[in-house]
N, C-alpha and C. Protein backbone atom coordinates (compact mmCIF):
# COMPACT_ATOMS: atom_id res chain seq x y z
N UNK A 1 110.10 104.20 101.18
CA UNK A 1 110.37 102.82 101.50
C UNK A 1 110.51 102.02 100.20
N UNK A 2 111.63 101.23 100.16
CA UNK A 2 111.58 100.20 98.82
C UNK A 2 111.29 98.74 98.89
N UNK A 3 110.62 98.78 97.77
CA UNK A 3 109.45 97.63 97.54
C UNK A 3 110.44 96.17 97.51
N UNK A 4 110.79 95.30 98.51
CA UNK A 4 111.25 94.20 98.05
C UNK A 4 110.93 93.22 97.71
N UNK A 5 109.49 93.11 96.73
CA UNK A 5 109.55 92.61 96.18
C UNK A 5 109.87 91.83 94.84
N UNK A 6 109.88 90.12 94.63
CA UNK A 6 110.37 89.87 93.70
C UNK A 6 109.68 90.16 92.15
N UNK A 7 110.61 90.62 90.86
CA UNK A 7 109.66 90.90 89.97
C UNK A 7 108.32 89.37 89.73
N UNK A 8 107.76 90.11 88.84
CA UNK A 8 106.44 89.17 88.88
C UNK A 8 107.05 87.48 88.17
N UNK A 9 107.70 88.48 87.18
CA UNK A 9 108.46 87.52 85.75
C UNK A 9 109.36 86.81 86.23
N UNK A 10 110.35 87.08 86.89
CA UNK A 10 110.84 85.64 88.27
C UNK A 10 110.14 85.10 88.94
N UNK A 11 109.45 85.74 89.43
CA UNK A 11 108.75 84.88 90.32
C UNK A 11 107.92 83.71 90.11
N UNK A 12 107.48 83.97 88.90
CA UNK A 12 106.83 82.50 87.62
C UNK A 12 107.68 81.57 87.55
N UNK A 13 108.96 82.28 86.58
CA UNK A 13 110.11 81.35 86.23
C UNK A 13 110.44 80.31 87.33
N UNK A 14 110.46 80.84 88.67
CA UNK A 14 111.01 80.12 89.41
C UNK A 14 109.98 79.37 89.76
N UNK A 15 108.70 79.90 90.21
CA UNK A 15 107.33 78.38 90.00
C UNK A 15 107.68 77.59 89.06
N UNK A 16 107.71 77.50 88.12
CA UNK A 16 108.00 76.83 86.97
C UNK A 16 109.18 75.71 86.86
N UNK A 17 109.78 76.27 87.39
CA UNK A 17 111.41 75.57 87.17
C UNK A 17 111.22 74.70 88.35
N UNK A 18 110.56 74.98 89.52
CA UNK A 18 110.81 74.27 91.03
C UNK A 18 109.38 72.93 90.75
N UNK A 19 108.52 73.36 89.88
CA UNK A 19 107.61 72.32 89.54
C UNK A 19 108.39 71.48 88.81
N UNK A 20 109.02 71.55 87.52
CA UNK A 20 110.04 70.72 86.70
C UNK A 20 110.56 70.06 86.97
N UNK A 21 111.43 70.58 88.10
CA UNK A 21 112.25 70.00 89.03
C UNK A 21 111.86 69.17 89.62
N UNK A 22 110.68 69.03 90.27
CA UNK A 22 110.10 68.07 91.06
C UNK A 22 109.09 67.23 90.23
N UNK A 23 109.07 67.21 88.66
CA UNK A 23 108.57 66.19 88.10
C UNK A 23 107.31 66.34 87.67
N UNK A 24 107.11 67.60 88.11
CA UNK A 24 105.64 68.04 87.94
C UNK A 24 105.83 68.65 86.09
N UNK A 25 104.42 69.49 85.93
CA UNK A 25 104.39 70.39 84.09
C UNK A 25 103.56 71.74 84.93
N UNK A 26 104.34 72.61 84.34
CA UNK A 26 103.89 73.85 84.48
C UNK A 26 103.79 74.84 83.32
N UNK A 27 102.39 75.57 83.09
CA UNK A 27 103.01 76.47 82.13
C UNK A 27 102.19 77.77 82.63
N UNK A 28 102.45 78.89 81.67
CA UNK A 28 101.90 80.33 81.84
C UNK A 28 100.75 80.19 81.00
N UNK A 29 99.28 80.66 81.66
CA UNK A 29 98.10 80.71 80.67
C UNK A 29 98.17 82.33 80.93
N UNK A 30 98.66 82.93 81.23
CA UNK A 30 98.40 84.56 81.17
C UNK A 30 99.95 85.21 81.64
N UNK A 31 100.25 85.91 80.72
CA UNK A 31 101.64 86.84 81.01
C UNK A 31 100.73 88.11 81.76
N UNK A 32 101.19 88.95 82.58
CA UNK A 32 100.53 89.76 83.19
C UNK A 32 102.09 90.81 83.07
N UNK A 33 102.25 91.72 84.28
CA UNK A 33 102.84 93.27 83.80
C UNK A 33 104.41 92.19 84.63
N UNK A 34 105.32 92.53 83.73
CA UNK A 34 106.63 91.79 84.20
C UNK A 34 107.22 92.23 85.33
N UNK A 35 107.14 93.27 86.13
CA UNK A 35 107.54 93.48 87.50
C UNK A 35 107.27 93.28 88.49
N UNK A 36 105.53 94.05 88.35
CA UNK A 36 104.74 93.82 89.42
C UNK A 36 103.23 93.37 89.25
N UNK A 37 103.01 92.53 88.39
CA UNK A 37 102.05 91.95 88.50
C UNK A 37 101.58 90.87 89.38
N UNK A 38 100.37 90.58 89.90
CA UNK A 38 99.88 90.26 90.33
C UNK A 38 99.73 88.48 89.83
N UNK A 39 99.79 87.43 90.71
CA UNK A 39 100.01 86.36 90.63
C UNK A 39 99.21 85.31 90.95
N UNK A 40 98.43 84.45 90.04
CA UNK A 40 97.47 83.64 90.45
C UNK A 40 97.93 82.35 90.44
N UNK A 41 98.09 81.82 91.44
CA UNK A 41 98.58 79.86 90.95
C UNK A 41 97.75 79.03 90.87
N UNK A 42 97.58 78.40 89.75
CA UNK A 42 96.97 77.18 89.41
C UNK A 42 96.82 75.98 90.19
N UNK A 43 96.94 75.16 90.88
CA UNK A 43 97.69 73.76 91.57
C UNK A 43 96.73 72.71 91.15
N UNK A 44 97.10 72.05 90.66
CA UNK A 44 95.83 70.51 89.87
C UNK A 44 96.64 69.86 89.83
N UNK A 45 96.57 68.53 90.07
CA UNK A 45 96.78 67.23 90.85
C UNK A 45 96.49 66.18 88.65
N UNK A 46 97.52 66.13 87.89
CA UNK A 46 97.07 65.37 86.95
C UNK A 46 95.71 65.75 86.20
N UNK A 47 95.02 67.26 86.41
CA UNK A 47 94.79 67.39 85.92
C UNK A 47 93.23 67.84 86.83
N UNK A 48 93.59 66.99 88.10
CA UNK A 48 92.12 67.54 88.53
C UNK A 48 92.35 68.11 89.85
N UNK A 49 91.82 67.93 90.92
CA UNK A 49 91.60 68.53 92.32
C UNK A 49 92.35 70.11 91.99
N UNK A 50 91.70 70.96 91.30
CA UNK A 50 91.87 72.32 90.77
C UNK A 50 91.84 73.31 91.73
N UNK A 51 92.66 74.23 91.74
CA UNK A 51 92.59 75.19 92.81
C UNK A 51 93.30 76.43 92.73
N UNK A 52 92.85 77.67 92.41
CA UNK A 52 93.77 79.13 92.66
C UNK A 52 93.87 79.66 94.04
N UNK A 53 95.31 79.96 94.06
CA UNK A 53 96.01 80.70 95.23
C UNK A 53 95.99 82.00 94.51
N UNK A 54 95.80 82.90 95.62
CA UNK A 54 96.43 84.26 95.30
C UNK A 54 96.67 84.85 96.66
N UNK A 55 97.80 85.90 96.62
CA UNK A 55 98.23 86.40 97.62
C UNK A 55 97.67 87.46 97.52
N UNK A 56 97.30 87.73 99.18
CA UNK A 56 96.78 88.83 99.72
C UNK A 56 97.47 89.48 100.72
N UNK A 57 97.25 91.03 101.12
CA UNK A 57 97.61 91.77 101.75
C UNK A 57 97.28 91.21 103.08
N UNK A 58 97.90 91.45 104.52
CA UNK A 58 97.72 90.92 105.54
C UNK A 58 97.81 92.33 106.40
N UNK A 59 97.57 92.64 107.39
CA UNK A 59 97.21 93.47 108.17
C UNK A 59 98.26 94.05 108.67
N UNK A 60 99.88 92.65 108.87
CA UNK A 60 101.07 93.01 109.43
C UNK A 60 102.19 93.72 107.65
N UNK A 61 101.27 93.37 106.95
CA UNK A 61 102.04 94.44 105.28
C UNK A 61 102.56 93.29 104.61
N UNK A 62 102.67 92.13 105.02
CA UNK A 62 102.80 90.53 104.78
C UNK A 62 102.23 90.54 103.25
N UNK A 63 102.11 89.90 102.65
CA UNK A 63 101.20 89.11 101.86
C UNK A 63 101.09 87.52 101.89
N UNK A 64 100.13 87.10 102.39
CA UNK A 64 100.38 85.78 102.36
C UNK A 64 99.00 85.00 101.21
N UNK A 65 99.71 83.72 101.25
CA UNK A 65 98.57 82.85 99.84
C UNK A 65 97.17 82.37 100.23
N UNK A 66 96.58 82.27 99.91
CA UNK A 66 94.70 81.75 100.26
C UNK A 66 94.19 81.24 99.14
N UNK A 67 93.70 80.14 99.42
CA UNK A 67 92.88 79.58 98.29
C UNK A 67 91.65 80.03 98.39
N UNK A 68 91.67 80.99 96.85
CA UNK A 68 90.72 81.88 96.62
C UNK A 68 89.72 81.12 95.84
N UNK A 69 89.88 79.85 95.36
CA UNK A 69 88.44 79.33 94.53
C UNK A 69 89.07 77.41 94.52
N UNK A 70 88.20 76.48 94.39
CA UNK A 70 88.61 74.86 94.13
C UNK A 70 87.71 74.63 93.69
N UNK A 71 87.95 73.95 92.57
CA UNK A 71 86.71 73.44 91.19
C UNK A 71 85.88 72.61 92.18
N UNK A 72 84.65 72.91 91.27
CA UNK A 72 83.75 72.18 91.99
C UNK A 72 83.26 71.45 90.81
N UNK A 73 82.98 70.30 90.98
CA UNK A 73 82.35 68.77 90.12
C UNK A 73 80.91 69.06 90.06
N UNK A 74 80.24 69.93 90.68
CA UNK A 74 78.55 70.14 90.72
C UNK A 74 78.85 71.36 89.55
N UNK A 75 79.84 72.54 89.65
CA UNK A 75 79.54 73.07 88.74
C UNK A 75 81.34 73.74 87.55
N UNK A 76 80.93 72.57 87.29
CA UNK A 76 82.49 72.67 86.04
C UNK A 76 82.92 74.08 85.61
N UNK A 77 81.45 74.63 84.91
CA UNK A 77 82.05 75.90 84.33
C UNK A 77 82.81 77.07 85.65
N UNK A 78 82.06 76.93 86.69
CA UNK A 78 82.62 78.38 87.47
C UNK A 78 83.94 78.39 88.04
N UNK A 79 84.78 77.87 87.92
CA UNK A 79 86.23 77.68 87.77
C UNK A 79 87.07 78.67 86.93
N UNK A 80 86.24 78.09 85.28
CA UNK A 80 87.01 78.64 84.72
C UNK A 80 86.38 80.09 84.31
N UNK A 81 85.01 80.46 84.83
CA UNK A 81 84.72 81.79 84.86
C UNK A 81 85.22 82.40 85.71
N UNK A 82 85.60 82.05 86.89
CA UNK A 82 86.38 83.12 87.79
C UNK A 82 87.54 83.14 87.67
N UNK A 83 88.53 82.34 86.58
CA UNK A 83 89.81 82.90 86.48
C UNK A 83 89.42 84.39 85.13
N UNK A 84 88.67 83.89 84.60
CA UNK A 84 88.12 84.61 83.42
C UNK A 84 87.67 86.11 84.17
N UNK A 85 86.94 86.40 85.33
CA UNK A 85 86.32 87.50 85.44
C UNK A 85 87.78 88.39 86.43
N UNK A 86 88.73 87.30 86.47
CA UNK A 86 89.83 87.89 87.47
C UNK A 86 90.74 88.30 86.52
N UNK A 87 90.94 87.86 85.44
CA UNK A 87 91.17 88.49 83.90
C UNK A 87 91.36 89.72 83.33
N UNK A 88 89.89 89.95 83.56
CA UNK A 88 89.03 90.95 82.90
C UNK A 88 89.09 91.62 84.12
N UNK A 89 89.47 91.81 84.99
CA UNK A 89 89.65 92.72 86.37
C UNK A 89 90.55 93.59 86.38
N UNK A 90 92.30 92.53 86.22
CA UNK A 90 93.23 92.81 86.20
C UNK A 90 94.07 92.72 85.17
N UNK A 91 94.48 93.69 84.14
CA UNK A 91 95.37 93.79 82.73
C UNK A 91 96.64 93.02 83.15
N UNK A 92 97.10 93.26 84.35
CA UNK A 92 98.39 93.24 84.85
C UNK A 92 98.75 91.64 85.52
N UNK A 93 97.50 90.92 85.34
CA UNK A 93 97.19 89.67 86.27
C UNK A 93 98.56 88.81 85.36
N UNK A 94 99.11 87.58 86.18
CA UNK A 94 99.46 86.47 85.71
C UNK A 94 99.02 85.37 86.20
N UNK A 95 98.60 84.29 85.19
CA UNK A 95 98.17 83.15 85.61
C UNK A 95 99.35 81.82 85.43
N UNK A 96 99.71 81.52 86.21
CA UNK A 96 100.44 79.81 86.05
C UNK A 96 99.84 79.01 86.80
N UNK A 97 99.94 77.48 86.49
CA UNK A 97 99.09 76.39 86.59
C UNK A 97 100.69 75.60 86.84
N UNK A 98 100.31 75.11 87.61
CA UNK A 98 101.48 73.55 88.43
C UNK A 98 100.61 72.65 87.94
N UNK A 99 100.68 71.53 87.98
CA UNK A 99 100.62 70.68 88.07
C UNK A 99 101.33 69.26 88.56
N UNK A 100 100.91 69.17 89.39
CA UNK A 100 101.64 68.40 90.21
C UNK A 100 101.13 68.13 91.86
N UNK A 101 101.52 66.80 92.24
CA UNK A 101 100.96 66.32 94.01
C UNK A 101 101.43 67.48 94.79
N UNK A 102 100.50 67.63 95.61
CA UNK A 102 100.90 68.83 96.91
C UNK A 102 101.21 70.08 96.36
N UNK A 103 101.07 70.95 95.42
CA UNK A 103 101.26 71.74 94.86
C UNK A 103 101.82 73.13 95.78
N UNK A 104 100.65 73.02 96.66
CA UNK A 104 101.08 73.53 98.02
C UNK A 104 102.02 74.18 98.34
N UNK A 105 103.33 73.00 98.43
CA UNK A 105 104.63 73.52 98.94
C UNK A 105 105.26 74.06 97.69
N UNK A 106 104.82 74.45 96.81
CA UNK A 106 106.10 75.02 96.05
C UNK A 106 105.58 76.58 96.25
N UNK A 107 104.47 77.06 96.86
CA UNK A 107 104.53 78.41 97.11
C UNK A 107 104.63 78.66 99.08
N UNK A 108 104.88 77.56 99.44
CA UNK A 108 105.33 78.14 100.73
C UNK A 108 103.63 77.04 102.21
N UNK A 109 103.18 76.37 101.85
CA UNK A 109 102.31 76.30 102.30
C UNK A 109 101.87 74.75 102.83
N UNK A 110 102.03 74.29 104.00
CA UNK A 110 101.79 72.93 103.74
C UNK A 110 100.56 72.59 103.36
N UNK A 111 100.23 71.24 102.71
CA UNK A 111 99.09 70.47 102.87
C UNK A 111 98.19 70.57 103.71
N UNK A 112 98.16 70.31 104.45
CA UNK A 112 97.33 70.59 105.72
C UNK A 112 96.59 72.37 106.03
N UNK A 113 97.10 73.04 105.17
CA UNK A 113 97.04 74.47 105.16
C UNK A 113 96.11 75.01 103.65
N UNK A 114 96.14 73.97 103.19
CA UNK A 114 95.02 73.80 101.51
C UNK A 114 94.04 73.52 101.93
């Protein structure tokens, strides 16, 4: 069976470009393996209401997005330790950060679904 998925390294570019586009700043804090690496999104609102998506395997072979961690104001540092220990997990990981309102929809997801 062949894998249709998109390489990893488009699949940024085009986060990137569709944040731009919409006025938002995006950049790469981690290059990960250019095909098939694994993809973490950033989404922060100017800088705050912080939050990683990552896609997961689904039962129907799907992968769909889940917010896997949202900064918490009681404890600042564990944010940025769990992008750190997801890091050190995965060689192959990529990290990009949006920035920008509703961040949401630029990977497929409404508001209401964050």
């Amino acid at each position: 069976m062949e894998d249709a998925r998109l390489p990893a390294h488009l699949e940024v570019s085009g986060l990137i470009r569709a944040t731009q586009a919409a006025g938002g700043f995006a950049t790469v804090l981690r290059k990960g393996e250019k095909e098939a690496g694994t993809i973490l999104v950033v989404l922060t609102e100017n800088g705050a209401n912080s939050r990683v998506y990552e896609r997961m395997p689904q039962a129907d072979g799907t992968r769909a997005w889940y917010c896997a961690r949202r900064d918490d104001s009681q404890d600042s540092g564990a944010f940025e330790q769990y992008l750190a220990r997801r890091r050190d997990q995965d060689d192959d990981l990529w990290i990009v950060e949006l920035d920008i309102a509703n961040g949401e929809r630029l990977i497929g997801l409404s508001p209401s679904k964050a």
